[in-house]
C-alpha atoms as a PDB file:
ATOM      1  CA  UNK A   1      41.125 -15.709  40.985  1.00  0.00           C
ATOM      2  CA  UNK A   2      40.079 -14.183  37.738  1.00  0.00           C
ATOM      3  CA  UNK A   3      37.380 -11.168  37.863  1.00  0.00           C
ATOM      4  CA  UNK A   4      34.862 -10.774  35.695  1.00  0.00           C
ATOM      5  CA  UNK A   5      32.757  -8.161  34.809  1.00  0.00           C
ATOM      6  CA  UNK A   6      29.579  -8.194  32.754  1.00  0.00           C
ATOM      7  CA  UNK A   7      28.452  -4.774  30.234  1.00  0.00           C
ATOM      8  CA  UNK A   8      25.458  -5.908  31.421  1.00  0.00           C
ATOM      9  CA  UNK A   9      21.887  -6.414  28.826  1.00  0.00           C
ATOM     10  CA  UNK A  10      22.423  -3.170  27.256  1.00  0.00           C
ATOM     11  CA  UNK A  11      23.483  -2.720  23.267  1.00  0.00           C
ATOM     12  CA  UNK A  12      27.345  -1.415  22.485  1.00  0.00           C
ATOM     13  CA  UNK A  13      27.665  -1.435  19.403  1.00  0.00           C
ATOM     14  CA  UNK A  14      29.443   1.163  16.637  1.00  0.00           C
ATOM     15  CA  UNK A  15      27.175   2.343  14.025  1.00  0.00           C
ATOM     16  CA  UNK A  16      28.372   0.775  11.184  1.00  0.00           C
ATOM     17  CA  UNK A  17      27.554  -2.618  13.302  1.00  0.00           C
ATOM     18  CA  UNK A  18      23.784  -2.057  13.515  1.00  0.00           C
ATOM     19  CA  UNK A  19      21.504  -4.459  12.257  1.00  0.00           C
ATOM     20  CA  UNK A  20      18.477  -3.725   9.719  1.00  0.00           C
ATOM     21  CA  UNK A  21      16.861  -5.429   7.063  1.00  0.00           C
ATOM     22  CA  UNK A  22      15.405  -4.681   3.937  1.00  0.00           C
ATOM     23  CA  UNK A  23      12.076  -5.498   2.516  1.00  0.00           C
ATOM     24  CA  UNK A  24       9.618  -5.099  -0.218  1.00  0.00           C
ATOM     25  CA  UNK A  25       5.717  -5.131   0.287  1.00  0.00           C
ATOM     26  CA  UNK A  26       2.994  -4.248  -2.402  1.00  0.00           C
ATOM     27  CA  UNK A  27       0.330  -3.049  -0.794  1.00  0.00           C
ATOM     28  CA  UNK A  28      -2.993  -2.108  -1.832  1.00  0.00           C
ATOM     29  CA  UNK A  29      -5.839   1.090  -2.714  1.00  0.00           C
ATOM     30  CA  UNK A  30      -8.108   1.419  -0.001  1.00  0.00           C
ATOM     31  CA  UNK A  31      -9.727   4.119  -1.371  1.00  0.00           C
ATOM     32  CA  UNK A  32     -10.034   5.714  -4.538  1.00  0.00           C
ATOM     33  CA  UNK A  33     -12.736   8.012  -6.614  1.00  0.00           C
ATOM     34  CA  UNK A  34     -12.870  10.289  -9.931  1.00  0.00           C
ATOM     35  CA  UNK A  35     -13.126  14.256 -10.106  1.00  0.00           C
ATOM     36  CA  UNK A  36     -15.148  15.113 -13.245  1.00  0.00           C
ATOM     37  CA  UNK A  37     -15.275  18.900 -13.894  1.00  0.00           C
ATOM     38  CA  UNK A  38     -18.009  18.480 -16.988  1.00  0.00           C
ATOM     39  CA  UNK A  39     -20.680  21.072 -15.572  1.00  0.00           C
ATOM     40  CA  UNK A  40     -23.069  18.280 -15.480  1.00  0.00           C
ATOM     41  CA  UNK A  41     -20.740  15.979 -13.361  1.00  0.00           C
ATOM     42  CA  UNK A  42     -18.716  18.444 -10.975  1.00  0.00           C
ATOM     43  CA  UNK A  43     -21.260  17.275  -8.610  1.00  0.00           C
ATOM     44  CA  UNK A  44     -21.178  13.613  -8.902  1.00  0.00           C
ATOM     45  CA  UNK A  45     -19.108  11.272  -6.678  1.00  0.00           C
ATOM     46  CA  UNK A  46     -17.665   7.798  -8.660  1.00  0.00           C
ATOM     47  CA  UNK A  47     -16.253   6.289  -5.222  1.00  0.00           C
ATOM     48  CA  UNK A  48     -17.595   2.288  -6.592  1.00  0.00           C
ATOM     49  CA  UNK A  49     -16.823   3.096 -10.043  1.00  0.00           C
ATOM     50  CA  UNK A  50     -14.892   0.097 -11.694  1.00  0.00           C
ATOM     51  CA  UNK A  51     -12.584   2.754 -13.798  1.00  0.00           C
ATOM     52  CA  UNK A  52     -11.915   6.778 -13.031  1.00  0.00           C
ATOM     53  CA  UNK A  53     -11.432   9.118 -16.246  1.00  0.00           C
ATOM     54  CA  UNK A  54      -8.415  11.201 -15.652  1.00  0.00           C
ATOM     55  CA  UNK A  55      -6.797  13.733 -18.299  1.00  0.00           C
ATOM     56  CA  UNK A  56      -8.197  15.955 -21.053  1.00  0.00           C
ATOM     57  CA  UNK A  57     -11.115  15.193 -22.893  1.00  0.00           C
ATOM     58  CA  UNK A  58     -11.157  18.123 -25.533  1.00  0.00           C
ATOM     59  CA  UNK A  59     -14.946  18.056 -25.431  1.00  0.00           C
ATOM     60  CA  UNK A  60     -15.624  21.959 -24.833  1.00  0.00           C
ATOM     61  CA  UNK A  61     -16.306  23.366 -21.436  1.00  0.00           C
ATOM     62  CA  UNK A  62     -14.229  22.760 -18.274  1.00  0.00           C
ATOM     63  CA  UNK A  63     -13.160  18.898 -19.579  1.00  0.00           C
ATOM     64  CA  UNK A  64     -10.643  18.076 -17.058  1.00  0.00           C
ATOM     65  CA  UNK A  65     -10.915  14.571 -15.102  1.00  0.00           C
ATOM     66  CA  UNK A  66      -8.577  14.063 -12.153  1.00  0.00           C
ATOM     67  CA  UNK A  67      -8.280  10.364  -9.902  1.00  0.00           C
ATOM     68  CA  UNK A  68      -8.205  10.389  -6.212  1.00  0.00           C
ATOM     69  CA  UNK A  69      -6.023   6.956  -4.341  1.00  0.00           C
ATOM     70  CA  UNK A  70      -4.996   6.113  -1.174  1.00  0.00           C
ATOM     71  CA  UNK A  71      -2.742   3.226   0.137  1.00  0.00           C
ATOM     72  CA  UNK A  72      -2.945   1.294   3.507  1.00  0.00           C
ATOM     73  CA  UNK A  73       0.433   1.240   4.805  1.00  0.00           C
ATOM     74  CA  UNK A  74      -0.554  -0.222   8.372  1.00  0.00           C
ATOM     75  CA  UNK A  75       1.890  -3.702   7.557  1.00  0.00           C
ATOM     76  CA  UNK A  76       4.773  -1.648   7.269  1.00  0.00           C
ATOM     77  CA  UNK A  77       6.562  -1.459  10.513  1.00  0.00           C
ATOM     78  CA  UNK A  78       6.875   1.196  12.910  1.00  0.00           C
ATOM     79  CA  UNK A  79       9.952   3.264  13.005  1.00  0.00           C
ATOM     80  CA  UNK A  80      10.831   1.719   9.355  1.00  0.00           C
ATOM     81  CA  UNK A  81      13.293   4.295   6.727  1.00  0.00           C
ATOM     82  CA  UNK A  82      11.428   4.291   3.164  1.00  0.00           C
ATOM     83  CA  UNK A  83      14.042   3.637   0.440  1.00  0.00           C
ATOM     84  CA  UNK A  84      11.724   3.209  -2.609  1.00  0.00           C
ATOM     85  CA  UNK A  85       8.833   3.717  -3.918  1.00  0.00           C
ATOM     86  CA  UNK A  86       6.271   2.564  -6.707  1.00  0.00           C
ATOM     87  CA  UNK A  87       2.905   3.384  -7.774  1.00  0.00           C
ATOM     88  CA  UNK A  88       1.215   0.922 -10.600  1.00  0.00           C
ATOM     89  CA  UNK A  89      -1.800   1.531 -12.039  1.00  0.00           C
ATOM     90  CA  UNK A  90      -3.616  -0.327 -15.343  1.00  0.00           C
ATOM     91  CA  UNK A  91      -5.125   1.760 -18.395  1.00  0.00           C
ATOM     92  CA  UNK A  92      -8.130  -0.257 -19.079  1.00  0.00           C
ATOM     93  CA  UNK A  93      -9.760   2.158 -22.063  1.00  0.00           C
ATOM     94  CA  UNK A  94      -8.111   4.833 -24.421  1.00  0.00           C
ATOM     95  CA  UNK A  95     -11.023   7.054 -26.447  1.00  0.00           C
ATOM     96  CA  UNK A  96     -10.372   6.628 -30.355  1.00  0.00           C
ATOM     97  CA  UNK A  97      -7.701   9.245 -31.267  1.00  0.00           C
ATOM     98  CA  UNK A  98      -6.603   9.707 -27.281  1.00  0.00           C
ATOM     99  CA  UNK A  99      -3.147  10.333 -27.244  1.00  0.00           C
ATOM    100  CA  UNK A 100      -0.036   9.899 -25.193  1.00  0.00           C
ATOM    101  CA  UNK A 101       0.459  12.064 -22.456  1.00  0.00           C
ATOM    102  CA  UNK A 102       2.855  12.587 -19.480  1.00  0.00           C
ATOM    103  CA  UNK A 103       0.550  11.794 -15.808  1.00  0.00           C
ATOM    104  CA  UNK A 104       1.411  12.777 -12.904  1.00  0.00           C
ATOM    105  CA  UNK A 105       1.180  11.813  -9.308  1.00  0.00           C
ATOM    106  CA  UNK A 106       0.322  15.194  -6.297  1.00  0.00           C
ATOM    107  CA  UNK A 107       0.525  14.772  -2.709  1.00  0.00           C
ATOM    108  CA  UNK A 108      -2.573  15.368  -1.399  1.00  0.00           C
ATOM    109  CA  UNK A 109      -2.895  17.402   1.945  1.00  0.00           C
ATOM    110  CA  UNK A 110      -7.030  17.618   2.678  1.00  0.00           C
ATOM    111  CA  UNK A 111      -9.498  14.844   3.684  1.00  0.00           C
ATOM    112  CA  UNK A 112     -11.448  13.617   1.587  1.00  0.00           C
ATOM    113  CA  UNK A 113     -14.200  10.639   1.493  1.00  0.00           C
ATOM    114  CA  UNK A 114     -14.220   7.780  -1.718  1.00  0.00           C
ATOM    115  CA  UNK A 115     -17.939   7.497  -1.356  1.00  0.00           C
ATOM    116  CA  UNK A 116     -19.970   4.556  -2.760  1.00  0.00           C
ATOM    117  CA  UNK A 117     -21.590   6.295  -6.205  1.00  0.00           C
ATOM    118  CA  UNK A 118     -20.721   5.177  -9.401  1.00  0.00           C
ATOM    119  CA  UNK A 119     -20.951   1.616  -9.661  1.00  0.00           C
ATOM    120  CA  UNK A 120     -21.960   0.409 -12.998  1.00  0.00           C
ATOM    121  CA  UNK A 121     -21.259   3.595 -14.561  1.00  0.00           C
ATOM    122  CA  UNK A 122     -18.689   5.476 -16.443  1.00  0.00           C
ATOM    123  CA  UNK A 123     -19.198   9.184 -14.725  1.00  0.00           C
ATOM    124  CA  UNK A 124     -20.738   9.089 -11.583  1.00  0.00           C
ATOM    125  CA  UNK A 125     -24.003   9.586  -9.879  1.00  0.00           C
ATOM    126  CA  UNK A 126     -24.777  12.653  -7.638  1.00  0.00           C
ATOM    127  CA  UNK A 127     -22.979  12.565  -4.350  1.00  0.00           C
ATOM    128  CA  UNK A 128     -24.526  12.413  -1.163  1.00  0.00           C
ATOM    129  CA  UNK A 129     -22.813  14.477   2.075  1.00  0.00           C
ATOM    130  CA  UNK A 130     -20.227  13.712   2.881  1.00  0.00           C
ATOM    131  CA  UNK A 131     -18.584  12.348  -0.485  1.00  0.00           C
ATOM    132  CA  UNK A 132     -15.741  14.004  -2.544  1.00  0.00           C
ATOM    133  CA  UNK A 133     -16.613  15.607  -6.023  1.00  0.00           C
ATOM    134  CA  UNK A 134     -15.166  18.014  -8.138  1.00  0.00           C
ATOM    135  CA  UNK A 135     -16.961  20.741  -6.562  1.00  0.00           C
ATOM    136  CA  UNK A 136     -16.180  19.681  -3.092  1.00  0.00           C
ATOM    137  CA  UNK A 137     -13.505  18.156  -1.353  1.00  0.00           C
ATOM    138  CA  UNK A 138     -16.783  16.527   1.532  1.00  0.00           C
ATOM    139  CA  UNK A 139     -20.285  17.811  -0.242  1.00  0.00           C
ATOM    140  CA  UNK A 140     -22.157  19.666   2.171  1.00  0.00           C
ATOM    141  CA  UNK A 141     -19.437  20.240   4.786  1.00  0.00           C
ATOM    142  CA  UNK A 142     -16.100  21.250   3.541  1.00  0.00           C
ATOM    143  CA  UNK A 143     -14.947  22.539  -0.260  1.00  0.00           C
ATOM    144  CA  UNK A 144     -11.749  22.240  -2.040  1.00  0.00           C
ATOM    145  CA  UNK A 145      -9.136  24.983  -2.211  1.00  0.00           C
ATOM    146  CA  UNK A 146     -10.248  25.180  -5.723  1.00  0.00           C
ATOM    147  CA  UNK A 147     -12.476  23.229  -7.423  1.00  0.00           C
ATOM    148  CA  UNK A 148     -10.725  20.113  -8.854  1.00  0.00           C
ATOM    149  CA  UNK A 149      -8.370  20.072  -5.616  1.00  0.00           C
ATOM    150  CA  UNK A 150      -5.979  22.270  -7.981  1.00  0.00           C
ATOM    151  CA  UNK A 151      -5.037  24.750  -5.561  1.00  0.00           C
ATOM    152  CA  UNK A 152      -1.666  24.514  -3.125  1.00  0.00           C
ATOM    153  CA  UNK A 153      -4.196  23.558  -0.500  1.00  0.00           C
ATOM    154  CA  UNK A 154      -5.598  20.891  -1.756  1.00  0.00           C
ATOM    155  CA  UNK A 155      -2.009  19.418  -3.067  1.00  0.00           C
ATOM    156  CA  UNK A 156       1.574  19.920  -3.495  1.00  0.00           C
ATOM    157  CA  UNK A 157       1.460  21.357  -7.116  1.00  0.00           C
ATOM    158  CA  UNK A 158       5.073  20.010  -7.742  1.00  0.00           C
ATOM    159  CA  UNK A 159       4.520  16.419  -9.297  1.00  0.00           C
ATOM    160  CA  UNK A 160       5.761  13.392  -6.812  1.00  0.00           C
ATOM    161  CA  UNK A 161       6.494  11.296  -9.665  1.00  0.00           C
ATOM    162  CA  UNK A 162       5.108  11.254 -13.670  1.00  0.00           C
ATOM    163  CA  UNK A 163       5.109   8.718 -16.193  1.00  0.00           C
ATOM    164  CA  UNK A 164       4.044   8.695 -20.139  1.00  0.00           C
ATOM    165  CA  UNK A 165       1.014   6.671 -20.459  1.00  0.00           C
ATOM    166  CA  UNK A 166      -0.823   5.659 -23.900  1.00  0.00           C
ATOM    167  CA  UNK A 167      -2.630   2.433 -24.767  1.00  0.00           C
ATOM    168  CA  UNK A 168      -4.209  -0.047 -22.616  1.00  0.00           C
ATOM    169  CA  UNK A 169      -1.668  -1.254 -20.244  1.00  0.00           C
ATOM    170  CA  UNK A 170       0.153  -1.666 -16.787  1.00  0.00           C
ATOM    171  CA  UNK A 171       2.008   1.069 -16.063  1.00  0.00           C
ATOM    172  CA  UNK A 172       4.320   2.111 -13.141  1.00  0.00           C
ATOM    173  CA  UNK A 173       5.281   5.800 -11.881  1.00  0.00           C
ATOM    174  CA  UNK A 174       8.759   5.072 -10.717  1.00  0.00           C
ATOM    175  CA  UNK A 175      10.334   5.617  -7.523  1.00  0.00           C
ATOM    176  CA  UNK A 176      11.672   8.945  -6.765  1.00  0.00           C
ATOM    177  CA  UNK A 177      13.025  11.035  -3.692  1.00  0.00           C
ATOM    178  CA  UNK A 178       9.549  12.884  -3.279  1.00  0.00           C
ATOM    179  CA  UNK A 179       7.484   9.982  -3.597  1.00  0.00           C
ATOM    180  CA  UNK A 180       9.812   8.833  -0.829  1.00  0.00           C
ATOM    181  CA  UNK A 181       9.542  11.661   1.294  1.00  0.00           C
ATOM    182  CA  UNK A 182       5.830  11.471   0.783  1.00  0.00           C
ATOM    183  CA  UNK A 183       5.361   7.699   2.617  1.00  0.00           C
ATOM    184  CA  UNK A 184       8.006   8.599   5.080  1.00  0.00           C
ATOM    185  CA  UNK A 185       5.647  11.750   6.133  1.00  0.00           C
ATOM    186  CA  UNK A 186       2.822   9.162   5.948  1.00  0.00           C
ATOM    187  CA  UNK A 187       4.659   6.670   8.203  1.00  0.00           C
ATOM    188  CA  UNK A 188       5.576   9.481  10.587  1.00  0.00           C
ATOM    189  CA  UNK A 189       2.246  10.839  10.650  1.00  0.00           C
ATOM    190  CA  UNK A 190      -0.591   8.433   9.967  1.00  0.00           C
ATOM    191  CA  UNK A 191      -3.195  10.945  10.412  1.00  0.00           C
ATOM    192  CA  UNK A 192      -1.870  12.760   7.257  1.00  0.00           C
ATOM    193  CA  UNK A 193      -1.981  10.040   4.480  1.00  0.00           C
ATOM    194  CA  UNK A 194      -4.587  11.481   1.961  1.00  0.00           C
ATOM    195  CA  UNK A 195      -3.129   9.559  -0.922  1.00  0.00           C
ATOM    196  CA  UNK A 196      -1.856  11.159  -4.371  1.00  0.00           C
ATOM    197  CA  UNK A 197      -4.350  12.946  -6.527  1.00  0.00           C
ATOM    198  CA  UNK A 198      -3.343  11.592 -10.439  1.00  0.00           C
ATOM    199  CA  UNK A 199      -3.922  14.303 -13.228  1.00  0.00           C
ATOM    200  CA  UNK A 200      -2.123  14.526 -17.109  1.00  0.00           C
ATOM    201  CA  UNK A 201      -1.392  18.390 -18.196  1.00  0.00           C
ATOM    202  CA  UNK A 202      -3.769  20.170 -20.312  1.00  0.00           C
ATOM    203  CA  UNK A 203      -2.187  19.528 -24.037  1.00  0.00           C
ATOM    204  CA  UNK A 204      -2.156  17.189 -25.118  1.00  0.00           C
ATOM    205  CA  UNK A 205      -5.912  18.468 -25.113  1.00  0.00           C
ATOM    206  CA  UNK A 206      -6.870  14.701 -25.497  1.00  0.00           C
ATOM    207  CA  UNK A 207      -4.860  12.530 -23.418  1.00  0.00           C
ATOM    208  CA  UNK A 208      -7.959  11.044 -21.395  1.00  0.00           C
ATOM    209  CA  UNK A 209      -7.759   7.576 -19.941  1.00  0.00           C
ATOM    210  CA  UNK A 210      -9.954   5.121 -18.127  1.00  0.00           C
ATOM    211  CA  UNK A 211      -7.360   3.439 -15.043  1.00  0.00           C
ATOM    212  CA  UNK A 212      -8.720   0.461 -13.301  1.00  0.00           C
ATOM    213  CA  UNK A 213      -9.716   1.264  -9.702  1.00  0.00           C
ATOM    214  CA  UNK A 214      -9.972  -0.737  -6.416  1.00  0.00           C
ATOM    215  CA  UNK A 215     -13.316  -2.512  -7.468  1.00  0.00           C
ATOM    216  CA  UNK A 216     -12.034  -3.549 -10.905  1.00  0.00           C
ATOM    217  CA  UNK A 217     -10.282  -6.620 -11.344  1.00  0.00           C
ATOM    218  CA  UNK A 218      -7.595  -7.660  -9.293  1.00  0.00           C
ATOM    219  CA  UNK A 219      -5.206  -7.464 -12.272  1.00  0.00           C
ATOM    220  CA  UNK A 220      -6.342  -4.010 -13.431  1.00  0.00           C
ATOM    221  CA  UNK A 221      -6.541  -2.518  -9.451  1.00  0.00           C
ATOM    222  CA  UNK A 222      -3.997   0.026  -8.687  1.00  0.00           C
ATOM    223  CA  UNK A 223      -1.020  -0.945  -6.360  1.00  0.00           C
ATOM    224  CA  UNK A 224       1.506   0.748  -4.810  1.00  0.00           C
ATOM    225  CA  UNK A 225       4.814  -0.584  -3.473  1.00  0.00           C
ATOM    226  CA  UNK A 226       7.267   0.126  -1.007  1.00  0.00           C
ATOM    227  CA  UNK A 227      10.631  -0.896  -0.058  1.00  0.00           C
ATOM    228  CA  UNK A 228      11.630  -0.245   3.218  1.00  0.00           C
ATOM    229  CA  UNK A 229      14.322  -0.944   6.213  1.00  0.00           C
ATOM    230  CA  UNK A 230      12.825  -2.015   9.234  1.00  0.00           C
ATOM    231  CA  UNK A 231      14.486  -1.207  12.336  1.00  0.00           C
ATOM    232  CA  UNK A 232      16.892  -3.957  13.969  1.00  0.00           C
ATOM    233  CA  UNK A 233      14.782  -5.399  17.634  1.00  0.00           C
ATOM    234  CA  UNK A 234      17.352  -4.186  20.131  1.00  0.00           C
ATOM    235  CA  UNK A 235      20.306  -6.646  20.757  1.00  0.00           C
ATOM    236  CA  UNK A 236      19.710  -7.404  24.346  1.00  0.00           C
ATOM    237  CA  UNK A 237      22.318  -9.755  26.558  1.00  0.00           C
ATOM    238  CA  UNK A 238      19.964 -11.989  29.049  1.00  0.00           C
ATOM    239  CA  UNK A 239      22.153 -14.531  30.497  1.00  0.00           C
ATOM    240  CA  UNK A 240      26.012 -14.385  31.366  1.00  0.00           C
ATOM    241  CA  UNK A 241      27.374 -16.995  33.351  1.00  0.00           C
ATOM    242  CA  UNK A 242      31.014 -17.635  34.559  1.00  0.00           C
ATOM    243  CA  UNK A 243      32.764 -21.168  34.510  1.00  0.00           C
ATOM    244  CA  UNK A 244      36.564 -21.970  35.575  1.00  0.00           C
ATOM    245  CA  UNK A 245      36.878 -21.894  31.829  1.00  0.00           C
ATOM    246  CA  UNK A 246      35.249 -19.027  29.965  1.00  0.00           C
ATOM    247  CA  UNK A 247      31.767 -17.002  29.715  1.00  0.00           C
ATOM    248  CA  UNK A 248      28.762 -18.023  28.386  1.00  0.00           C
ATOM    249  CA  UNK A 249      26.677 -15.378  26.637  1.00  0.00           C
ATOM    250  CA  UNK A 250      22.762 -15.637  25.309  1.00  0.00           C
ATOM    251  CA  UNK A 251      20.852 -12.505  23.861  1.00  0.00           C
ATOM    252  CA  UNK A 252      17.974 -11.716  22.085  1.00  0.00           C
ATOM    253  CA  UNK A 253      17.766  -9.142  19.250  1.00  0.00           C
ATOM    254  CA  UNK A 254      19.815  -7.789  16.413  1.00  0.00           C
ATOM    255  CA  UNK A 255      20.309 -10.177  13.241  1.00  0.00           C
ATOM    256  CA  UNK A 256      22.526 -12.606  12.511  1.00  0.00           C
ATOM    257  CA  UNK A 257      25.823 -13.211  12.417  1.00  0.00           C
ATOM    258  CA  UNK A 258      27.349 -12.559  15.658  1.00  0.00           C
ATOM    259  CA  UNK A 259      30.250 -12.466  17.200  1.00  0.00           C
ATOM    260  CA  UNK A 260      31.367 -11.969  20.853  1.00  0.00           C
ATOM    261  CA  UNK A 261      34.146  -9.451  21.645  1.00  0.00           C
ATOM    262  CA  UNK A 262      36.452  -8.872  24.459  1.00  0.00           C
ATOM    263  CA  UNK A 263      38.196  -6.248  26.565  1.00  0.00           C
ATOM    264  CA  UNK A 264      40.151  -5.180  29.227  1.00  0.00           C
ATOM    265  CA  UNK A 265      38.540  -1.770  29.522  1.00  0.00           C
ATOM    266  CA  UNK A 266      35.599  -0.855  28.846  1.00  0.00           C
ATOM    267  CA  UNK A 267      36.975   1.695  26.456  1.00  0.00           C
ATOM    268  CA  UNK A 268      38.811  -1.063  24.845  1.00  0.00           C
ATOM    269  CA  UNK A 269      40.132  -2.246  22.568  1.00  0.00           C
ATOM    270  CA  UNK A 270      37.725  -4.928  21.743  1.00  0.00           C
ATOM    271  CA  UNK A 271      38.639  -8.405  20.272  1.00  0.00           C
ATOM    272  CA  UNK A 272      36.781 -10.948  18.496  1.00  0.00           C
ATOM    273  CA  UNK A 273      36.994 -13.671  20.908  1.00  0.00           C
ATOM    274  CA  UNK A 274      34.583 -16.425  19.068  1.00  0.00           C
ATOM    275  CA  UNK A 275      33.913 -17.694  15.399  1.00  0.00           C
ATOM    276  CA  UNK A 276      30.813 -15.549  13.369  1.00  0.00           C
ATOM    277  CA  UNK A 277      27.655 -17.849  14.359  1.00  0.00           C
ATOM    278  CA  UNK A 278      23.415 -17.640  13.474  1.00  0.00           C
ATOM    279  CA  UNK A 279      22.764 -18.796  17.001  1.00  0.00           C
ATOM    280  CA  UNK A 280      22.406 -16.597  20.393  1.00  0.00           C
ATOM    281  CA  UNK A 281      24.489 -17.664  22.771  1.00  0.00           C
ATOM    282  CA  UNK A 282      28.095 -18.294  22.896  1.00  0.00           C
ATOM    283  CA  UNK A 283      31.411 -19.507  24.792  1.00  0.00           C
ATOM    284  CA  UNK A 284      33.670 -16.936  25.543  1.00  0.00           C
ATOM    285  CA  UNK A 285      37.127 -17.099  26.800  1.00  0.00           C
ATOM    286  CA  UNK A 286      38.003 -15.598  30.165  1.00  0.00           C
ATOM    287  CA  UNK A 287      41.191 -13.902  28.863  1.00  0.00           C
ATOM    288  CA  UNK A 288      42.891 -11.598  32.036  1.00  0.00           C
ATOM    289  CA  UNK A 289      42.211 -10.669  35.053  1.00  0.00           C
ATOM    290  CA  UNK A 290      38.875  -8.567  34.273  1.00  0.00           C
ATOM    291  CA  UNK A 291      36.876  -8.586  31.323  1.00  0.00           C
ATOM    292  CA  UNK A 292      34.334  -6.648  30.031  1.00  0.00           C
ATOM    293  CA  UNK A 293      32.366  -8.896  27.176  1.00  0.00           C
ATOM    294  CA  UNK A 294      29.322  -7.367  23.921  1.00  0.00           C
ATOM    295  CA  UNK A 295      27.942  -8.900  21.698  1.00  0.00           C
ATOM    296  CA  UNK A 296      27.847  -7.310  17.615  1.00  0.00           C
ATOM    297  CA  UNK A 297      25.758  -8.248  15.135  1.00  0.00           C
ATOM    298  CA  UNK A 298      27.910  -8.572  11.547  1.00  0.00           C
ATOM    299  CA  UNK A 299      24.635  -7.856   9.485  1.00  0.00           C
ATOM    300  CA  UNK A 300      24.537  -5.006   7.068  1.00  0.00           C
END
């Protein structure tokens, strides 16, 4: 009488037989606010602003305007690898005579707060502890590195990703390896996502714009999106039963197609022993006198 002898329910599979898939989610701002450095607004907090000013305004003074935005990236799955990302925002106002300018996109690695001042108006209202400004990173509690977050410990002063932006429009900073790297940390570590702060160099000296925030309109709200791989569920054997004929296999896991394979030893060689197939369970044959039996899954 034949012998037969089961791998049992765990996965034996060579690497270039794993199973992942790849998907795409846009996902959106959950928080985002203005820093003004005007001396009269360095204090003010725009967290319910409809638009943030960021770039140069060439009025005199300290006339730099920086935007603060944060993503939720809680539907992305566990464990996933990050293979692109994408960060659009929406210029909804260029000043008369603003120019073109290249913006870029910092990591941002403090805490800070959105706050809820701002609504209805174009710079802010005085912040209240606890809300980001200019001047501090939480008023009353804890400041920036330097003011404007434009210190190395407020952000990484090497631009994620940049993008030339001029009149009124959607734009898109385009996937690169850092802004990669920058949601993989995030998915890694949760407790460190502090968004990207979004600033334009200082010439041109005018290159301000007004960007659409989270409470604008949903076509003028900034999105960010993310392709990803999310890991394969673990291809798990749960039933094997014996006949005078052959083996049937079920499993759970893993992506489709499969295909059962065969072998003597355990160290093979393995043989495809049944057709490529969507569903989980199979009829194997019983082939000699012992058999060791896995299942692969064919998906790239």
């Amino acid at each position: 009488m034949k012998k037969l002898m089961v791998i049992g329910t765990c996965l034996l599979l060579t690497p270039f037989m794993s199973a992942s898939r790849a998907d795409t989610l846009t996902v959106p701002c959950i928080a985002d606010t203005a820093l003004e450095g005007f001396d009269f607004s360095q204090v003010y907090n725009a967290g319910k602003a409809e638009s943030n000013n960021v770039g140069q305004t060439g009025l005199g003074g300290n006339a730099s305007m920086r935007g603060l935005m944060k993503f939720d990236l809680s539907d992305i799955p566990g464990g996933a690898t990050i293979t692109g990302v994408k960060v659009n925002v929406f210029v909804v106002f260029t000043p008369p005579g603003g120019a073109t300018a290249t913006f870029e996109l910092h990591r941002v690695l403090q805490e800070w707060f959105e706050g809820n001042k701002g609504a209805g108006s174009l710079s802010g209202e005085p912040a209240d502890t606890g809300e980001t400004t200019w001047a501090q990173r939480i008023t009353g509690v804890a400041d920036w590195g330097a003011p404007g977050a434009t210190s190395s410990d407020d952000i990484n002063l090497v631009a994620s990703s940049t993008v030339s932006i001029g009149a009124p429009s959607h734009y898109t900073f385009p996937s690169t390896l850092a802004l990669v790297a920058d949601v993989q940390a995030w998915m890694n570590n949760p407790a460190s996502n502090f968004g990207w702060l979004m600033n334009a160099p200082v010439t041109p000296i005018q290159s301000a714009k007004r960007f659409g925030t989270r409470e604008s309109s949903p076509a003028t709200q900034p999105t960010l999106e993310v392709t990803f791989t999310a890991p394969a569920a673990e291809l798990k054997i749960t039933s094997f039963t014996p006949s005078a004929s052959g083996v049937t296999l079920t499993w759970t896991g893993g992506a489709g197609p499969y295909r059962v394979q065969r072998a003597d030893s355990i160290n093979g060689p393995w043989t495809f022993v049944t057709p490529a197939s969507s569903a989980t369970t199979a009829n194997a044959p019983l082939g000699g006198t012992i058999g060791f039996y896995r299942v692969v899954s064919l998906a790239l």
